[in-house]
C-alpha atoms as a PDB file:
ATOM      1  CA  UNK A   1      -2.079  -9.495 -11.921  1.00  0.00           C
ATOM      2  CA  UNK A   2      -1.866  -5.447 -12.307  1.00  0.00           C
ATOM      3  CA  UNK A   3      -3.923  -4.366  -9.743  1.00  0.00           C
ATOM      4  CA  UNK A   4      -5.815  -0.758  -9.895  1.00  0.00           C
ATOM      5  CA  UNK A   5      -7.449   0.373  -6.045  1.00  0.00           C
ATOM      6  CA  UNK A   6     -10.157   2.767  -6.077  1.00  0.00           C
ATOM      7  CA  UNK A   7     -10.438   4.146  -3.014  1.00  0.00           C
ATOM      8  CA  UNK A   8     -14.011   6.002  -2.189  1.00  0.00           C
ATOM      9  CA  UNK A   9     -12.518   7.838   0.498  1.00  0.00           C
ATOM     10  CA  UNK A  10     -15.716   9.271   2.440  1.00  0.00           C
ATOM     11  CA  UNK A  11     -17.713   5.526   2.130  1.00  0.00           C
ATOM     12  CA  UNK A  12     -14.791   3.995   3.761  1.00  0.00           C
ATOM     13  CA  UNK A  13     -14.502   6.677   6.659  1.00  0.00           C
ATOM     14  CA  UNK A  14     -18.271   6.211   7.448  1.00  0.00           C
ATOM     15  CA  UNK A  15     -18.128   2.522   6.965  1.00  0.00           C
ATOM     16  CA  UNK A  16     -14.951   1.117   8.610  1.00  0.00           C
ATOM     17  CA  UNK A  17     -13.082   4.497  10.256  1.00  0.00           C
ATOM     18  CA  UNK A  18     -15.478   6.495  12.103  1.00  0.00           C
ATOM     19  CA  UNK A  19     -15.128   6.770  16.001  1.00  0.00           C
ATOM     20  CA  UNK A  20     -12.385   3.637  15.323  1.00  0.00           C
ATOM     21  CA  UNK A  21      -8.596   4.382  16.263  1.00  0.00           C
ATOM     22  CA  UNK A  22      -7.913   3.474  12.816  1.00  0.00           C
ATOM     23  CA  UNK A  23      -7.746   6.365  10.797  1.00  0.00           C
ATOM     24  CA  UNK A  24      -3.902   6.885  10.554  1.00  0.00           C
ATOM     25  CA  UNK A  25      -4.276   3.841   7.464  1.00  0.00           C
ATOM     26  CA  UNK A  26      -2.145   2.745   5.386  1.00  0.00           C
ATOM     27  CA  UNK A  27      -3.983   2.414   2.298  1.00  0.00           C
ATOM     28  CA  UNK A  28      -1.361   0.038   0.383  1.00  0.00           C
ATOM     29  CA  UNK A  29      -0.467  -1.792   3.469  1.00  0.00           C
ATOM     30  CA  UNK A  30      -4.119  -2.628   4.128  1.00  0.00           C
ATOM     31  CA  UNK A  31      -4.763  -3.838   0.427  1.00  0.00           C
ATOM     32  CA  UNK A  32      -1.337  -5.708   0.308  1.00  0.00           C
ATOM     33  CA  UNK A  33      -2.774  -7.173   3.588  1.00  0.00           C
ATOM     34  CA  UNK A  34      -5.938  -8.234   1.926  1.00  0.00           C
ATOM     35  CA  UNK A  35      -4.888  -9.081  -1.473  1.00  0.00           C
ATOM     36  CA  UNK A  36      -1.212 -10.705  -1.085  1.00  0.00           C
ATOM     37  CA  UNK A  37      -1.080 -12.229  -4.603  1.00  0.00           C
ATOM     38  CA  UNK A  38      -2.045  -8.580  -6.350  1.00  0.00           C
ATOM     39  CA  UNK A  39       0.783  -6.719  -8.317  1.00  0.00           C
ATOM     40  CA  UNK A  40      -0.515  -2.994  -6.893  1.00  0.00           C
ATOM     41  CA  UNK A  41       0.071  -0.796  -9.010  1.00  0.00           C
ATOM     42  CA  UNK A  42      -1.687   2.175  -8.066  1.00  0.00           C
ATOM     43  CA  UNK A  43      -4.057   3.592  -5.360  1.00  0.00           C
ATOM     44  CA  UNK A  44      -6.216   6.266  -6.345  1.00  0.00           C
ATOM     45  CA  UNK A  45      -7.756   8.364  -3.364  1.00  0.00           C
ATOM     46  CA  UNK A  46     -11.131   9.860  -3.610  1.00  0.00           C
ATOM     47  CA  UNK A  47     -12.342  12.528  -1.072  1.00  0.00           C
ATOM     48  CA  UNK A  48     -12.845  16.365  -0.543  1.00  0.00           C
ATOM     49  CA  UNK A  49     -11.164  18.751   1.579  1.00  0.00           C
ATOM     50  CA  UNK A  50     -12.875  19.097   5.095  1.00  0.00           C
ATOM     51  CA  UNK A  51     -13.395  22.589   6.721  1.00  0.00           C
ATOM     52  CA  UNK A  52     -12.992  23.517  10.084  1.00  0.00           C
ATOM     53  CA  UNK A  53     -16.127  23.427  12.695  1.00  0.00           C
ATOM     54  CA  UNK A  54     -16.791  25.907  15.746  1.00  0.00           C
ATOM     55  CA  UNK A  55     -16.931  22.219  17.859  1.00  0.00           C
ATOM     56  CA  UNK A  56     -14.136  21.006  15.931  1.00  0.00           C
ATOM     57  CA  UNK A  57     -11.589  23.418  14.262  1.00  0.00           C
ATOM     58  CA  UNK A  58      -8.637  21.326  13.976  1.00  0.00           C
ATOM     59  CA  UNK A  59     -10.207  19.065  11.551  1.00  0.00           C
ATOM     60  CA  UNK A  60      -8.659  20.131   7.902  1.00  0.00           C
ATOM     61  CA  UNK A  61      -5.227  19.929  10.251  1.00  0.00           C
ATOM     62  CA  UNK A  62      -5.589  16.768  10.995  1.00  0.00           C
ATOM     63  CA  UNK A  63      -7.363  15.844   7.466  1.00  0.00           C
ATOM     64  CA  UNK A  64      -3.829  17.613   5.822  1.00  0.00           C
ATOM     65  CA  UNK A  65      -1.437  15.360   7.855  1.00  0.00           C
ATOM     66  CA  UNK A  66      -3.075  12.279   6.807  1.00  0.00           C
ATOM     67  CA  UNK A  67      -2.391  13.742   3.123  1.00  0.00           C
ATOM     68  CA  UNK A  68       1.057  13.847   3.870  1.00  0.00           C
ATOM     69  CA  UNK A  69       1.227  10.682   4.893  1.00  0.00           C
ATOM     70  CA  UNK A  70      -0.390   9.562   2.158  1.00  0.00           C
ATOM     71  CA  UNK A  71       2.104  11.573  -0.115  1.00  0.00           C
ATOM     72  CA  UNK A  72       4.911   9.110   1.339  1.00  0.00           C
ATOM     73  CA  UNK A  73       3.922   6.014  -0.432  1.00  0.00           C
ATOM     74  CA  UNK A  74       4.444   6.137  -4.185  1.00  0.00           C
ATOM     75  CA  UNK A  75       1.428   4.169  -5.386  1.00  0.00           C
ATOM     76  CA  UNK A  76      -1.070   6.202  -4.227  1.00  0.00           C
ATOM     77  CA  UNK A  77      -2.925   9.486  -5.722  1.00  0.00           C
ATOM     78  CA  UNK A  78      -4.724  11.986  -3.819  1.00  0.00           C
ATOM     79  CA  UNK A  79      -8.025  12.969  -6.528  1.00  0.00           C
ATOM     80  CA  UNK A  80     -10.073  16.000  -4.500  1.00  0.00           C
ATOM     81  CA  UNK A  81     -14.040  16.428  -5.090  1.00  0.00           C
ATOM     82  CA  UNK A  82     -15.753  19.253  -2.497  1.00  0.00           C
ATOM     83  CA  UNK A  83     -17.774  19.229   0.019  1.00  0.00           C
ATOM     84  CA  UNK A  84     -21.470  21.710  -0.279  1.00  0.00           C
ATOM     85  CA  UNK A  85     -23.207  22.962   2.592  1.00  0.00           C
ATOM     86  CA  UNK A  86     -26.292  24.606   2.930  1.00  0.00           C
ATOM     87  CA  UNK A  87     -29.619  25.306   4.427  1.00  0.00           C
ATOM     88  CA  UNK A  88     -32.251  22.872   3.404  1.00  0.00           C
ATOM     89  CA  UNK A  89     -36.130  22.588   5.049  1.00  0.00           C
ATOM     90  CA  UNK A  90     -36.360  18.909   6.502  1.00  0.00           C
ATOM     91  CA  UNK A  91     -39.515  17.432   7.789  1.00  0.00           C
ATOM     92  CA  UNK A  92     -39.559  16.923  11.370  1.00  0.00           C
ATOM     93  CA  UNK A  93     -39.167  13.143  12.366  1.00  0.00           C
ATOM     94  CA  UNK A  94     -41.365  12.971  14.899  1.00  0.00           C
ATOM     95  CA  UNK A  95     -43.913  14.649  13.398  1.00  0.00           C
ATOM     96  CA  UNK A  96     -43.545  13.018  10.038  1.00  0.00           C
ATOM     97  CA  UNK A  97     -43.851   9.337  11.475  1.00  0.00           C
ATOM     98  CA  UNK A  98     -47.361  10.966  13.176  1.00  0.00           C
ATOM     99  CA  UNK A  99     -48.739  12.181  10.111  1.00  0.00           C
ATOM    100  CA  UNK A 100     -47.715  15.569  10.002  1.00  0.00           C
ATOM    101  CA  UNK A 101     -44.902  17.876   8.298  1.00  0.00           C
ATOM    102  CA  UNK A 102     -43.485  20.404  10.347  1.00  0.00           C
ATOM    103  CA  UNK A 103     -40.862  22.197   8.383  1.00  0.00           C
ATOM    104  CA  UNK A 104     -37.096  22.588  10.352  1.00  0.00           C
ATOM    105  CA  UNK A 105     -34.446  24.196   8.316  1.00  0.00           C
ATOM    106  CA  UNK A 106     -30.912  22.736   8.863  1.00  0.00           C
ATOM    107  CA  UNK A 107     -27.472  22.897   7.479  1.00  0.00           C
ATOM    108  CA  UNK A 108     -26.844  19.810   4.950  1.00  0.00           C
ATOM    109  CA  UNK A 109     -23.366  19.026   3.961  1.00  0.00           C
ATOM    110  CA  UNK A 110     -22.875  16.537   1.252  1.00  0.00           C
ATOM    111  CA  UNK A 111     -19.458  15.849  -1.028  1.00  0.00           C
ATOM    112  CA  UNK A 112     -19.850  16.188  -4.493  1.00  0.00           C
ATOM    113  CA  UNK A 113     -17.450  14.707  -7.017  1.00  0.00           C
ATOM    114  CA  UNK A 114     -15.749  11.776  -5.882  1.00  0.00           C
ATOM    115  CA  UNK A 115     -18.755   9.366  -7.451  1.00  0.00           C
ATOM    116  CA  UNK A 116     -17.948  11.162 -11.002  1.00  0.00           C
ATOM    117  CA  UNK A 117     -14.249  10.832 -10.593  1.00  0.00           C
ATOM    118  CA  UNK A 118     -14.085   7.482  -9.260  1.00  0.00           C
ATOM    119  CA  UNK A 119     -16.297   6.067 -12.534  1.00  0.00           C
ATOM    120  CA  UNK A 120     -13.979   8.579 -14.779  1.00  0.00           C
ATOM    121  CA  UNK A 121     -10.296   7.475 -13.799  1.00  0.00           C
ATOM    122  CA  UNK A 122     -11.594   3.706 -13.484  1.00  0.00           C
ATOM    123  CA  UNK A 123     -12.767   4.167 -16.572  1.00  0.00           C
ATOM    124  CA  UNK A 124      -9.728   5.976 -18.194  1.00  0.00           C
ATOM    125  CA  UNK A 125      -7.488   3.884 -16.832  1.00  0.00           C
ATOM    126  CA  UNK A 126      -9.632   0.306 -18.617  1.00  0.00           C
ATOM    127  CA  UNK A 127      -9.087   1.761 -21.881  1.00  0.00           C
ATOM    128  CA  UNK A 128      -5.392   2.307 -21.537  1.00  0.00           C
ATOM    129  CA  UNK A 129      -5.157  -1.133 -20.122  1.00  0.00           C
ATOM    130  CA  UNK A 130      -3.400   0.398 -17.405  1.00  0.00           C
ATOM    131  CA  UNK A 131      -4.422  -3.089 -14.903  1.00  0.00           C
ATOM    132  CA  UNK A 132      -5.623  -5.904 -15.078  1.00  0.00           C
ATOM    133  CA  UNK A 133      -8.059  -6.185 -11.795  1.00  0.00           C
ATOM    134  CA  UNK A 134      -9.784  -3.429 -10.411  1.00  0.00           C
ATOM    135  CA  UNK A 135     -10.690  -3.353  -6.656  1.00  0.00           C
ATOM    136  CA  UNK A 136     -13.476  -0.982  -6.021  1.00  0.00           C
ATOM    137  CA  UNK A 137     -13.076   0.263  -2.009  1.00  0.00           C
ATOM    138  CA  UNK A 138     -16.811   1.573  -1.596  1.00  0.00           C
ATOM    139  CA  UNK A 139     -20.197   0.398  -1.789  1.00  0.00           C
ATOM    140  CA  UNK A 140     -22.146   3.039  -3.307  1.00  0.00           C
ATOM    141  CA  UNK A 141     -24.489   1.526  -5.890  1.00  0.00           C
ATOM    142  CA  UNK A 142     -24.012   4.760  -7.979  1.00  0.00           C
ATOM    143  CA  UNK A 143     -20.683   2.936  -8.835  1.00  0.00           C
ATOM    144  CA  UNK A 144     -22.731   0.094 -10.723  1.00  0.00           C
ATOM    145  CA  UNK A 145     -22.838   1.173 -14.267  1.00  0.00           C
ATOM    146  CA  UNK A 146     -18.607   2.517 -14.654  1.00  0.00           C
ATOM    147  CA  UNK A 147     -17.914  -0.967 -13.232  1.00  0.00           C
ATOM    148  CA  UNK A 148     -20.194  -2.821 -15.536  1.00  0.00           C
ATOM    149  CA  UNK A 149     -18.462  -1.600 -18.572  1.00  0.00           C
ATOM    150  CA  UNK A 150     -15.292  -2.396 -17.495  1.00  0.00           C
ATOM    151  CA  UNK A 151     -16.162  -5.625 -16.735  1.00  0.00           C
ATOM    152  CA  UNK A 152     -18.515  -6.097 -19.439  1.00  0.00           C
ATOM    153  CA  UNK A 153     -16.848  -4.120 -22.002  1.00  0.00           C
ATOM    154  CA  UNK A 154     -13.347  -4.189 -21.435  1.00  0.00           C
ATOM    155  CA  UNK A 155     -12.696  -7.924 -19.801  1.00  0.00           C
ATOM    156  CA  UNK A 156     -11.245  -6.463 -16.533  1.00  0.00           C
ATOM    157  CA  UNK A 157     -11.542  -8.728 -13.215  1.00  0.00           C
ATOM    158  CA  UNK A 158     -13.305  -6.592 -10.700  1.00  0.00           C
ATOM    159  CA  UNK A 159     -12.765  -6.662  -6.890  1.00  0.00           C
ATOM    160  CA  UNK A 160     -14.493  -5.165  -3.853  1.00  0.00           C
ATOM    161  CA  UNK A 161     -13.102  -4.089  -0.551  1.00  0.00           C
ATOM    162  CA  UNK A 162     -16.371  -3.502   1.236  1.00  0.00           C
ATOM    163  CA  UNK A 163     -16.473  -1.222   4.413  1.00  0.00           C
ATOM    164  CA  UNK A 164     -19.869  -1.659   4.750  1.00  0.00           C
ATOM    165  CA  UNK A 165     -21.616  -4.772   6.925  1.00  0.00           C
ATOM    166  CA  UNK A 166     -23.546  -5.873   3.798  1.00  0.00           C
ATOM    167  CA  UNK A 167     -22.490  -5.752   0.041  1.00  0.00           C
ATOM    168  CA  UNK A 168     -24.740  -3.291  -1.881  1.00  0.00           C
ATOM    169  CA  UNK A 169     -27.067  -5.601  -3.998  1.00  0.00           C
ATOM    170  CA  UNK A 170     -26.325  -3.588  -6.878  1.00  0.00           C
ATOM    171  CA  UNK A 171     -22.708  -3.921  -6.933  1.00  0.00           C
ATOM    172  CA  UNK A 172     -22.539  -7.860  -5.804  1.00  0.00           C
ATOM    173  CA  UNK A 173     -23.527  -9.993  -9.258  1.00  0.00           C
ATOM    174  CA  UNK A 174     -20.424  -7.306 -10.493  1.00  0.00           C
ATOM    175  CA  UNK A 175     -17.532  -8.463  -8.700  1.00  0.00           C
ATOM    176  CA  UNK A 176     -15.310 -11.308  -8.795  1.00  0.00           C
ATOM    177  CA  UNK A 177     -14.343 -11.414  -5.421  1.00  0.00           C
ATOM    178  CA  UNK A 178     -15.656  -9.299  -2.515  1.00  0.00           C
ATOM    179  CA  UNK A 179     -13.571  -8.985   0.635  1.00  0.00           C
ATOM    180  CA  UNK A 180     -14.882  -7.117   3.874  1.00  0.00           C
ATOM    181  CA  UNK A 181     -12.706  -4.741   5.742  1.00  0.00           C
ATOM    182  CA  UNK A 182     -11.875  -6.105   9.122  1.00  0.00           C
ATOM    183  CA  UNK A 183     -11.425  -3.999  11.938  1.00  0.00           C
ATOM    184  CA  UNK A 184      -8.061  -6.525  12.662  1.00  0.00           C
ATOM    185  CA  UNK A 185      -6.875  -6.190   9.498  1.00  0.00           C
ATOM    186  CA  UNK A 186      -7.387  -1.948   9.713  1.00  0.00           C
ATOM    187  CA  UNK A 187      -5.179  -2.083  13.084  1.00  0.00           C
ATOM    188  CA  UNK A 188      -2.361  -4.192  11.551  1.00  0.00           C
ATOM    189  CA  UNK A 189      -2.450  -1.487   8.715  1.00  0.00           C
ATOM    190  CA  UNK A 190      -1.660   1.697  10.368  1.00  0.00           C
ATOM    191  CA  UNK A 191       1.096   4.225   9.810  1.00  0.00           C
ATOM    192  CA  UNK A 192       3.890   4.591  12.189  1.00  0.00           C
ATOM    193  CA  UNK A 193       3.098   7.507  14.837  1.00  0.00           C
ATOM    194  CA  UNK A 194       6.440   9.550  13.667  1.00  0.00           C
ATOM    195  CA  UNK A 195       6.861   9.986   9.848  1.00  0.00           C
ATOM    196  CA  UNK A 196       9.360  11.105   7.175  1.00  0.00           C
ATOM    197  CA  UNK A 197       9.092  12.767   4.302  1.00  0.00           C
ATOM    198  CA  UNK A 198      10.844  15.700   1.896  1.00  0.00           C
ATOM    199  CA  UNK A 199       9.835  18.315   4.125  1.00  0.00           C
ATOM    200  CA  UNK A 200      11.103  16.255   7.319  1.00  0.00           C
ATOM    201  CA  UNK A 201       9.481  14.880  10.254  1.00  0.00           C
ATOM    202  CA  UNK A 202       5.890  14.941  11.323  1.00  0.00           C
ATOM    203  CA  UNK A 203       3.719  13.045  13.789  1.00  0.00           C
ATOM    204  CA  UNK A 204       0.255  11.201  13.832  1.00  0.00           C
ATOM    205  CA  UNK A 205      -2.483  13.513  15.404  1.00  0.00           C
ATOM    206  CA  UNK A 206      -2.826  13.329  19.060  1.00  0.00           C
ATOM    207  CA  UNK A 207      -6.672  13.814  18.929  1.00  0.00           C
ATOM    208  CA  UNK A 208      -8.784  12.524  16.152  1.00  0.00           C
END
């Protein structure tokens, strides 16, 4: 069946990826992996570009590589929200759980986008019949109404690759088939540490 993967990029780093060795993935390897009898067709990335921090300044590097590597496998599309920092008051937790608000300002950073263009290419791509399954790789119940109409409205078969230990409650009476993503099947998924592209050799990060 013509398979569609929409990739939530940041729901799968905090889900699955974070403080794992596994971030040099191969996206289409993993959901060839986890979906053998799929006809993937395309892999559509959703994230934002990450800016450099004074405790770690090599980050959008490293972030930039991993585009390039991403670059090297035909199916898949790189779609770019942003990220928004700024100052926000916050009560203090402490305080709050005894009764009291004490005000601390911090620096929030949240990415903005990717929800909106997720729901808008999966949703592009159902009316030009462009697949017929689409695997959702997130488990943000924002997703819930874009994948209802396609499933509802258009007749698509809906999948989930979930990163997450537990399937969002909104999202699970929606899918067909849910799948979790395995921290085996993330290590039997990764790039090769030396790659090769138009531009001509580069390497997996040393530190990430």
């Amino acid at each position: 069946m013509r398979t569609h993967v929409y990739v939530d990029g940041y729901n799968l780093y905090f889900g699955c990826l974070k403080k794992t060795p596994h971030k040099w993935l191969n996206l289409h390897a993993l959901c060839s992996a986890l979906m053998p009898q799929n006809d993937i067709r395309a892999i559509r990335y959703f994230t934002a570009q990450v800016s450099g921090t004074p405790h770690d300044p090599d980050q959008p590097t490293r972030q930039q590589t991993y585009f390039r590597a991403l670059r090297t496998l035909p199916q898949v599309s790189i779609h770019l929200g942003h990220f928004l920092t700024h100052e926000v008051s916050m009560p203090d937790a402490a305080d709050w759980q005894r009764g009291r608000y004490t005000p601390r300002r911090v620096m929030k950073t949240e990415e903005k986008g990717s929800d909106v263009n997720i729901a808008t290419h999966l949703l592009i791509d159902a009316f030009d019949d462009a697949f017929d399954v689409a695997v959702i790789v997130s488990n943000d119940s924002d997703l819930k109404e874009p994948i209802s109409v396609v499933r509802n409205r258009f007749g698509k078969t809906i999948g989930i690759l979930n990163p997450q230990a537990k399937v969002s409650r909104a999202l699970q009476p929606l899918a067909h088939f849910i799948k979790p993503i395995r921290p085996g099947a993330l290590a039997n998924a990764q790039f090769p540490a030396v790659m090769q592209d138009a531009t001509g050799q580069f390497h997996k990060p040393g530190r990430w």
